[in-house]
Protein backbone atom coordinates (compact mmCIF):
# COMPACT_ATOMS: atom_id res chain seq x y z
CA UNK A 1 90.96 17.18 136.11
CA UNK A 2 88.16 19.06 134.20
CA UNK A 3 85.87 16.36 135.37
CA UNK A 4 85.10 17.95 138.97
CA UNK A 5 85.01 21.58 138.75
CA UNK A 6 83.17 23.67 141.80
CA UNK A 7 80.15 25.26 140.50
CA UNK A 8 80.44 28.47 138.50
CA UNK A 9 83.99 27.50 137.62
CA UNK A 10 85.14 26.97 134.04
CA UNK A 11 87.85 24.77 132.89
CA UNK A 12 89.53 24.76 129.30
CA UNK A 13 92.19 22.45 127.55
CA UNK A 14 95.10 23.40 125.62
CA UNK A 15 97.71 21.85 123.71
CA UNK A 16 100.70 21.32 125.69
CA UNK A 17 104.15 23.49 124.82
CA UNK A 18 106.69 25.23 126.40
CA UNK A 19 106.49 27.51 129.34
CA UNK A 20 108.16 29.79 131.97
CA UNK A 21 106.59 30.21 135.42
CA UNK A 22 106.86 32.37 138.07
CA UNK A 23 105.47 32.23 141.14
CA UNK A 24 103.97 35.85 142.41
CA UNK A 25 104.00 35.71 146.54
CA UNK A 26 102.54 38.54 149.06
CA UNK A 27 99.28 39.75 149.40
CA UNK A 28 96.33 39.69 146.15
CA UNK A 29 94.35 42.71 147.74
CA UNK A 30 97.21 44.53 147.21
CA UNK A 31 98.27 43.82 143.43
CA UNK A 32 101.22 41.18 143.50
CA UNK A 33 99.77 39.02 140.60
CA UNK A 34 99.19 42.34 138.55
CA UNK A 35 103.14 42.89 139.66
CA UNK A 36 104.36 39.70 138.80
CA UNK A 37 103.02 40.39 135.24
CA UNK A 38 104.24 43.67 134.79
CA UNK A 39 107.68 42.52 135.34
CA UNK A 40 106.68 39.43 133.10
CA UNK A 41 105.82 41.95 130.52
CA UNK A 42 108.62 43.97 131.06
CA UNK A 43 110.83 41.09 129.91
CA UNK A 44 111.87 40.42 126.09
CA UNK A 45 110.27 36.84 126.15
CA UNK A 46 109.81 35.02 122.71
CA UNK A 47 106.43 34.50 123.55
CA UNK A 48 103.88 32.40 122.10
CA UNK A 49 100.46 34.49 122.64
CA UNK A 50 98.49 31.45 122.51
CA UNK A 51 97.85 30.19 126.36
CA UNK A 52 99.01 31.86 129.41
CA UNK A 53 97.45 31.05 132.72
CA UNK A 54 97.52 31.40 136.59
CA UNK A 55 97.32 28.85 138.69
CA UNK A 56 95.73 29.52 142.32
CA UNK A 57 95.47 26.28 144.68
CA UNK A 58 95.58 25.67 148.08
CA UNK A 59 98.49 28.44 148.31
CA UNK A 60 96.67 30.63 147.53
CA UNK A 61 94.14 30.18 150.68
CA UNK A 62 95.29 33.36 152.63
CA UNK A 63 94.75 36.31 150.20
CA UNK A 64 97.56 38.01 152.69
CA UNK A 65 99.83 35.38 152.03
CA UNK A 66 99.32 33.70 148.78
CA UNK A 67 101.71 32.29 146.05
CA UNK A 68 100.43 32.00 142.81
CA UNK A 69 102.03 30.43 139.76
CA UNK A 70 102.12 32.16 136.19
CA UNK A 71 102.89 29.97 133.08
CA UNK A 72 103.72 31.89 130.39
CA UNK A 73 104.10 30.08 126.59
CA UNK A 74 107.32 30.42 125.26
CA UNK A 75 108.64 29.28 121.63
């Protein structure tokens, strides 16, 4: 919900769609959401360029063991 967001947070809608998702896991001090999306990019995806987004919750607590999912719109 957008209702409850912690302070200096910022939430947006979007219409809904199709999307892919991976889910990056390791460490985020040392680059695996940047990695994830390089082999995202890497891909031939027909993407549609209009709302991609991460997704960091409670798994994503221990920056030295995180998981954190990637939605990427596709057509």
């Amino acid at each position: 919900s957008l209702d409850n967001l912690p302070e200096g947070m910022q939430g947006y809608e979007f219409a809904g769609g199709e999307y892919a998702k991976w889910t990056a896991t390791g460490n985020i001090n040392q680059g695996m959401v940047a990695q994830t999306w390089g082999q995202i990019w890497s891909m031939d995806l027909d993407r549609k360029y209009i709302a991609d987004f991460e997704v960091y919750d409670e798994r994503a607590r221990n920056p030295e063991a995180a998981e954190v999912d990637i939605y990427v719109g596709i057509q």
